[in-house]
N, C-alpha and C. Protein backbone atom coordinates (compact mmCIF):
# COMPACT_ATOMS: atom_id res chain seq x y z
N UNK A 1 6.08 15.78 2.88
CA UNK A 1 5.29 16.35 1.82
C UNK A 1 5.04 15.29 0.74
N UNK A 2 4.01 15.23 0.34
CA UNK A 2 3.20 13.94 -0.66
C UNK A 2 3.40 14.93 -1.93
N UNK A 3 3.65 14.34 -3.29
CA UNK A 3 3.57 14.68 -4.73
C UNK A 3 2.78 13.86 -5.28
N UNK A 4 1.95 14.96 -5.90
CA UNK A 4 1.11 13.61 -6.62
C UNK A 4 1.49 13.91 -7.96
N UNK A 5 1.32 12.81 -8.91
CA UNK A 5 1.57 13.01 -9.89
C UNK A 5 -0.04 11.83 -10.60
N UNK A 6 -0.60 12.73 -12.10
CA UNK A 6 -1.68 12.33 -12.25
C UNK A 6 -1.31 11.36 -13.52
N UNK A 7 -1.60 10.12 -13.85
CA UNK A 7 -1.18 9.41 -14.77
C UNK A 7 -2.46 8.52 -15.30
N UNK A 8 -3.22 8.85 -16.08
CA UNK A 8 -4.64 8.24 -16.62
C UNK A 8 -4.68 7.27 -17.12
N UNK A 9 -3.34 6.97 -17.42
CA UNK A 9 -2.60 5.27 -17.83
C UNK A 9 -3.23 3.95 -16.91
N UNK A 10 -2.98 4.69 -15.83
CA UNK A 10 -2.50 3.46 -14.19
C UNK A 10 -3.30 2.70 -14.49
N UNK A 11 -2.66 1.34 -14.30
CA UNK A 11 -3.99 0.41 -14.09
C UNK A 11 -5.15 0.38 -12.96
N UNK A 12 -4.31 0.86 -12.03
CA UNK A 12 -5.02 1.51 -10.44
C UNK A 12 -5.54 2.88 -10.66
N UNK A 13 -6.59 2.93 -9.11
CA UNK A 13 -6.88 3.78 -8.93
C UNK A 13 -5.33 5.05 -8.20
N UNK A 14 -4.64 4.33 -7.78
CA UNK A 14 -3.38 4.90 -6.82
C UNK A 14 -2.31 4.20 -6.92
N UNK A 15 -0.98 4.53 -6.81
CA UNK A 15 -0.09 4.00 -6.52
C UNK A 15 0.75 4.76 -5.74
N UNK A 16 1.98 4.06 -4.47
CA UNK A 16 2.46 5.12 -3.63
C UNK A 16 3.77 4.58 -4.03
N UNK A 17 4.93 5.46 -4.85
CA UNK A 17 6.02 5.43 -4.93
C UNK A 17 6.80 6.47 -4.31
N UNK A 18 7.32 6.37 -3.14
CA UNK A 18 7.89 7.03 -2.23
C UNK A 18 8.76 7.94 -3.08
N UNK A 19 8.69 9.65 -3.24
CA UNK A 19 7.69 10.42 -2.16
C UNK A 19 6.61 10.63 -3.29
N UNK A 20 6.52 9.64 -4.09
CA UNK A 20 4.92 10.44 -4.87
C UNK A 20 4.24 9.47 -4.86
N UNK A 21 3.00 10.05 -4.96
CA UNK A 21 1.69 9.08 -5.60
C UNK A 21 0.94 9.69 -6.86
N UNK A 22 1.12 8.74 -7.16
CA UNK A 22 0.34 8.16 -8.89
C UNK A 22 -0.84 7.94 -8.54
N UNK A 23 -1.67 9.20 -9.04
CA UNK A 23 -3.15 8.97 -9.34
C UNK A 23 -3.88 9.00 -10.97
N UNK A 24 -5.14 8.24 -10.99
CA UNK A 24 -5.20 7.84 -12.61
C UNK A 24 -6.20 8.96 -12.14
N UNK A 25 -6.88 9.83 -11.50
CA UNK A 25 -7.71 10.89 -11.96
C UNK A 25 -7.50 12.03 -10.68
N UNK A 26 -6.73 12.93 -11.12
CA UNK A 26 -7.09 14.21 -10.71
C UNK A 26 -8.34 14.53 -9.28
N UNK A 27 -9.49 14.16 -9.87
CA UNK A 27 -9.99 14.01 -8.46
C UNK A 27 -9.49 12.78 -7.26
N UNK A 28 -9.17 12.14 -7.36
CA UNK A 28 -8.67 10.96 -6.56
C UNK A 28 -7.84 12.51 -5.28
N UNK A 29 -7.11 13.49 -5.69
CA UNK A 29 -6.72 14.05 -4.78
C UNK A 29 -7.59 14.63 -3.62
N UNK A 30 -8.63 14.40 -3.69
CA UNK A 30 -9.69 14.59 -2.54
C UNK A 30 -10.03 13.26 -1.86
N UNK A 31 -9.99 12.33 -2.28
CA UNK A 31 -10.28 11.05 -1.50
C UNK A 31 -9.06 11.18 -0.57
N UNK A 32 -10.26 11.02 0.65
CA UNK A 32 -8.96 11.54 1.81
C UNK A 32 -8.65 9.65 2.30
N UNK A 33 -9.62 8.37 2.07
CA UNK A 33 -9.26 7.33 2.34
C UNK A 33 -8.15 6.99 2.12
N UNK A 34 -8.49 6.82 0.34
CA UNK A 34 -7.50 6.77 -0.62
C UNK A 34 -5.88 7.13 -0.38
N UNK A 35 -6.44 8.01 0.48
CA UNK A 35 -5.24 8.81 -0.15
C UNK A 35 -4.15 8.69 1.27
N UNK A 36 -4.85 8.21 2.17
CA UNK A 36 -4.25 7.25 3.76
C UNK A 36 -4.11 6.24 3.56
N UNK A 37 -4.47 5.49 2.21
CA UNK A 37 -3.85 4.19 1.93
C UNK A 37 -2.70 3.58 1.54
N UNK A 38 -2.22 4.89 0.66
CA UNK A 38 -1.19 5.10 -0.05
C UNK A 38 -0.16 5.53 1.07
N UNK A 39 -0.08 6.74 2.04
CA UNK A 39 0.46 7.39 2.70
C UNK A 39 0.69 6.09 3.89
N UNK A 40 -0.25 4.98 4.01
CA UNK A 40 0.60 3.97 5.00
C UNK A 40 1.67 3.24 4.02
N UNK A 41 1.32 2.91 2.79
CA UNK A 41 2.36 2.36 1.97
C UNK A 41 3.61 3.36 1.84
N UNK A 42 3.74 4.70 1.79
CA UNK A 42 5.06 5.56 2.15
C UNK A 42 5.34 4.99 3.64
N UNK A 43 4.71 4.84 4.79
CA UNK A 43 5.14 4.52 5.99
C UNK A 43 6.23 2.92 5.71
N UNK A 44 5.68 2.18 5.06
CA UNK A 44 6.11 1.08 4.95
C UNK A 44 7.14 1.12 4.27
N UNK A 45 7.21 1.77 2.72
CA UNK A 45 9.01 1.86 2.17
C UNK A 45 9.53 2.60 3.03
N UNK A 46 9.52 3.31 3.53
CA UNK A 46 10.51 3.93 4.49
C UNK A 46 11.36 3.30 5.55
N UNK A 47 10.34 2.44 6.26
CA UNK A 47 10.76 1.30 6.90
C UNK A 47 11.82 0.59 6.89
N UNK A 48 11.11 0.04 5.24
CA UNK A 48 12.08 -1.42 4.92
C UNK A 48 12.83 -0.30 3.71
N UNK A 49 13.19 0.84 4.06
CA UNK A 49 14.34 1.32 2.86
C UNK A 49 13.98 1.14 1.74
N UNK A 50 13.14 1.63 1.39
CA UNK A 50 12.52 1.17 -0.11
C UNK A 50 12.41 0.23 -1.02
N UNK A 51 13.80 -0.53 -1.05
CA UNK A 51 14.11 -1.36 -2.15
C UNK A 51 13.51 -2.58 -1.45
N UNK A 52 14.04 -3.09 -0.57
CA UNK A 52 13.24 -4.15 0.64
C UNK A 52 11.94 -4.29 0.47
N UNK A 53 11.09 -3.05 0.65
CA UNK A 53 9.69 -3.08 0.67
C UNK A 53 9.28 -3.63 -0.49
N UNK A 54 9.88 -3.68 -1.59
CA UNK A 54 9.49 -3.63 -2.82
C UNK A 54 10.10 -4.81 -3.45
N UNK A 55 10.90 -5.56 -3.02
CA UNK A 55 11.18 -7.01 -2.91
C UNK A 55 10.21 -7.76 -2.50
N UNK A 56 9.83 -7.70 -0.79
CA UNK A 56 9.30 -8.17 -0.31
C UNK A 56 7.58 -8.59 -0.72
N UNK A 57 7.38 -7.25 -1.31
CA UNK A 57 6.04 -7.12 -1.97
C UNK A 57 5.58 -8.08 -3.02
N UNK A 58 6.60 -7.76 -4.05
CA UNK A 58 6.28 -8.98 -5.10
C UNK A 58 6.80 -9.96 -4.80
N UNK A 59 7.59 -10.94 -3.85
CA UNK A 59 7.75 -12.50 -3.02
C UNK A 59 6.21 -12.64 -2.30
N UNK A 60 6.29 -11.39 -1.74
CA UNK A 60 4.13 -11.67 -0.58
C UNK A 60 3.39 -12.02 -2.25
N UNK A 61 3.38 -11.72 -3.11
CA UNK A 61 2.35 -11.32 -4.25
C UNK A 61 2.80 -12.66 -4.76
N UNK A 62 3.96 -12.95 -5.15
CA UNK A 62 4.50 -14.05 -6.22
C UNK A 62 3.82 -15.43 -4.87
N UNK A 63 4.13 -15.55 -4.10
CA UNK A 63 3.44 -16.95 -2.48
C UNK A 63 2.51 -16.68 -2.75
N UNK A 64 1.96 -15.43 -2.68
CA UNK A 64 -0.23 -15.85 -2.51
C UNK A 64 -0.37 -16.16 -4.00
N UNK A 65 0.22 -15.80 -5.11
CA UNK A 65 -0.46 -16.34 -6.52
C UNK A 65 -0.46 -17.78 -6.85
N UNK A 66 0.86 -18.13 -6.25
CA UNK A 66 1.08 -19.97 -5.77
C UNK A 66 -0.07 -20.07 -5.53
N UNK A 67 -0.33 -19.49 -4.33
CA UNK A 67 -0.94 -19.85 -2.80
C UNK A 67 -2.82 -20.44 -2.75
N UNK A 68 -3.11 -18.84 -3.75
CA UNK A 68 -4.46 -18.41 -4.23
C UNK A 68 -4.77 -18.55 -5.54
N UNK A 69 -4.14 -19.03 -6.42
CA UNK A 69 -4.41 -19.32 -8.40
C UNK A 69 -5.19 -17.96 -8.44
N UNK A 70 -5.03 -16.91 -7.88
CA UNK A 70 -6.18 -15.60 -8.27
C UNK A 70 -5.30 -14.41 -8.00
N UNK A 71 -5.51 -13.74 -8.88
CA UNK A 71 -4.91 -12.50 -8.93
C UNK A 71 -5.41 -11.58 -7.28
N UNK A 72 -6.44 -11.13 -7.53
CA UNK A 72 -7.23 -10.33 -6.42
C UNK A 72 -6.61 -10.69 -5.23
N UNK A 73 -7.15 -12.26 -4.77
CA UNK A 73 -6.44 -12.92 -3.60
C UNK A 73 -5.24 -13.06 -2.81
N UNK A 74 -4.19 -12.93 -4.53
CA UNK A 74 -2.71 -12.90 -3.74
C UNK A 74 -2.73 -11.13 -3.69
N UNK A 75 -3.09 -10.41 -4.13
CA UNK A 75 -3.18 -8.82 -4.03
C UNK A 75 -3.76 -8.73 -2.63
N UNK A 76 -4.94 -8.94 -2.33
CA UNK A 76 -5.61 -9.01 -0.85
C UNK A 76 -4.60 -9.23 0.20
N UNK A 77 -3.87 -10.36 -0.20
CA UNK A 77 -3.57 -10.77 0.84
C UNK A 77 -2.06 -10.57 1.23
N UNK A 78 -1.32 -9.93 0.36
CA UNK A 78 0.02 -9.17 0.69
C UNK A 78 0.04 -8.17 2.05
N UNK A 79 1.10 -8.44 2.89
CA UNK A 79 0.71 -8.27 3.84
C UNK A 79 1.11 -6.73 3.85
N UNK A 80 1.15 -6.18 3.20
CA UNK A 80 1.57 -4.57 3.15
C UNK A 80 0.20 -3.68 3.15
N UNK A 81 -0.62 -4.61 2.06
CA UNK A 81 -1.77 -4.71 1.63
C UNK A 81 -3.18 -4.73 2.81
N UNK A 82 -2.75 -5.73 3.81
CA UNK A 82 -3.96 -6.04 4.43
C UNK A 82 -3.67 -4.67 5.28
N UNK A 83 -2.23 -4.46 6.29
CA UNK A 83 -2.25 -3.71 6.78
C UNK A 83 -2.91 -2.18 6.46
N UNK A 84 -2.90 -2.07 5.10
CA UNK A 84 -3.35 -0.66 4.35
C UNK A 84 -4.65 -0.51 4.31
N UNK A 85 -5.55 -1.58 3.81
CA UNK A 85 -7.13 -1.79 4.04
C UNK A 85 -7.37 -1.76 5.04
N UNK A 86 -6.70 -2.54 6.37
CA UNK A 86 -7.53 -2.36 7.27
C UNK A 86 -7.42 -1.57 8.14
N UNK A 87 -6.66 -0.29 7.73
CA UNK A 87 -6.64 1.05 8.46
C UNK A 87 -7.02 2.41 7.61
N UNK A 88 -7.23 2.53 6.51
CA UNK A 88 -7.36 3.28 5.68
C UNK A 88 -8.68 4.42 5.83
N UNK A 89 -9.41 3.85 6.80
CA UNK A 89 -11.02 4.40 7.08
C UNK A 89 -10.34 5.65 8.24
N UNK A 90 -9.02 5.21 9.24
CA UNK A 90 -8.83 5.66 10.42
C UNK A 90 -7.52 6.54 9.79
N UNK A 91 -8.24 7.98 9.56
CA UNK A 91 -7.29 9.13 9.45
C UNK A 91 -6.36 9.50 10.19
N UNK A 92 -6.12 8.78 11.43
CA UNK A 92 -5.35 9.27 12.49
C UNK A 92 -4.06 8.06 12.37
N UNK A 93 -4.41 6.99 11.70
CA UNK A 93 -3.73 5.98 12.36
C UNK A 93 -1.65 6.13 12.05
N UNK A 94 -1.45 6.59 11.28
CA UNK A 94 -0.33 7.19 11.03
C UNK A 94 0.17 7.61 12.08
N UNK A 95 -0.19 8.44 13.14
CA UNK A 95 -0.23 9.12 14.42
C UNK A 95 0.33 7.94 15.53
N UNK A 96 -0.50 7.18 15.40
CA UNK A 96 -0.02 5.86 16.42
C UNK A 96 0.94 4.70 15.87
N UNK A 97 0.63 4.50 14.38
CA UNK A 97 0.99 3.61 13.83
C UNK A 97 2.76 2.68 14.25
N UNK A 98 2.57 1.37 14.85
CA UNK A 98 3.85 1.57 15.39
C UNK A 98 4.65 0.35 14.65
N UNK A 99 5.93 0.37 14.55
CA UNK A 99 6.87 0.17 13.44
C UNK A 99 6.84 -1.23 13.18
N UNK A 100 6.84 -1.37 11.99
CA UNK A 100 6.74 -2.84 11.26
C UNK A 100 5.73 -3.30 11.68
N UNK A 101 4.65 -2.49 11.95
CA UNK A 101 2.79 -3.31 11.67
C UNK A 101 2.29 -4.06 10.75
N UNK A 102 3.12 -4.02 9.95
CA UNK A 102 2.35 -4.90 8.77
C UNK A 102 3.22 -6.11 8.97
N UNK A 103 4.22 -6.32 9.80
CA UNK A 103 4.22 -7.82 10.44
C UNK A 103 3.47 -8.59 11.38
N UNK A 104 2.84 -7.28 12.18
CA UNK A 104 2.09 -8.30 13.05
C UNK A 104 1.12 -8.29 13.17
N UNK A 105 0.52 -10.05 13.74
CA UNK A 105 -0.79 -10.28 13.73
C UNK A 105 -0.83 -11.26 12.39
N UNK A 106 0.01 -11.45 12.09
CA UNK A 106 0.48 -12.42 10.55
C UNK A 106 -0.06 -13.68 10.89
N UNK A 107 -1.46 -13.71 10.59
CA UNK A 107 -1.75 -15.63 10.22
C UNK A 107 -0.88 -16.68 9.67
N UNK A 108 -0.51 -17.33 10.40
CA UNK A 108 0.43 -18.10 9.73
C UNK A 108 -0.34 -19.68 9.31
């Protein structure tokens, strides 16, 4: 079960803090993309036990800002991140989704 909680603050449109998500508008709870973007990021703390995921996240974020001198870029390119964009269109993918995907396929 997903909680949302609505916060008009966020700098985002979403955020997924296992088990809620932080939305900055009330409608955002109909964006069904959106809202599978977030729900692969619950797939992922769960994974790595929450605290892990969330280590790992800002080390991926803190390397690409080295990496990329750009905010957006090292955001893009966190690999929690790519995995989430590039399934977010496919409502089902949760269904198949198989464990620690957002390791692979890692450009190195």
């Amino acid at each position: 079960m997903t909680l949302f909680i609505i916060f008009p603050k966020l700098p985002v449109a979403a955020m997924a803090i296992y088990p809620f998500i932080l939305l900055k508008r009330k409608e955002y709870k109909g964006d069904l993309m959106l809202l599978n973007h977030e729900k692969i990021h619950h797939r992922q703390q769960i994974e790595l036990l929450f605290i892990l995921f969330y280590v790992l996240y800002l080390i991926n974020y803190l390397v690409n800002l080295f990496r990329f001198k750009s905010h957006h870029q090292a955001y893009m390119n966190i690999v929690f991140e790519k995995e989430a964009f590039a399934n977010e269109h496919n409502l089902n993918y949760l269904k198949t989704r198989k464990t620690f995907a957002s390791f692979r396929n890692i450009k190195r």
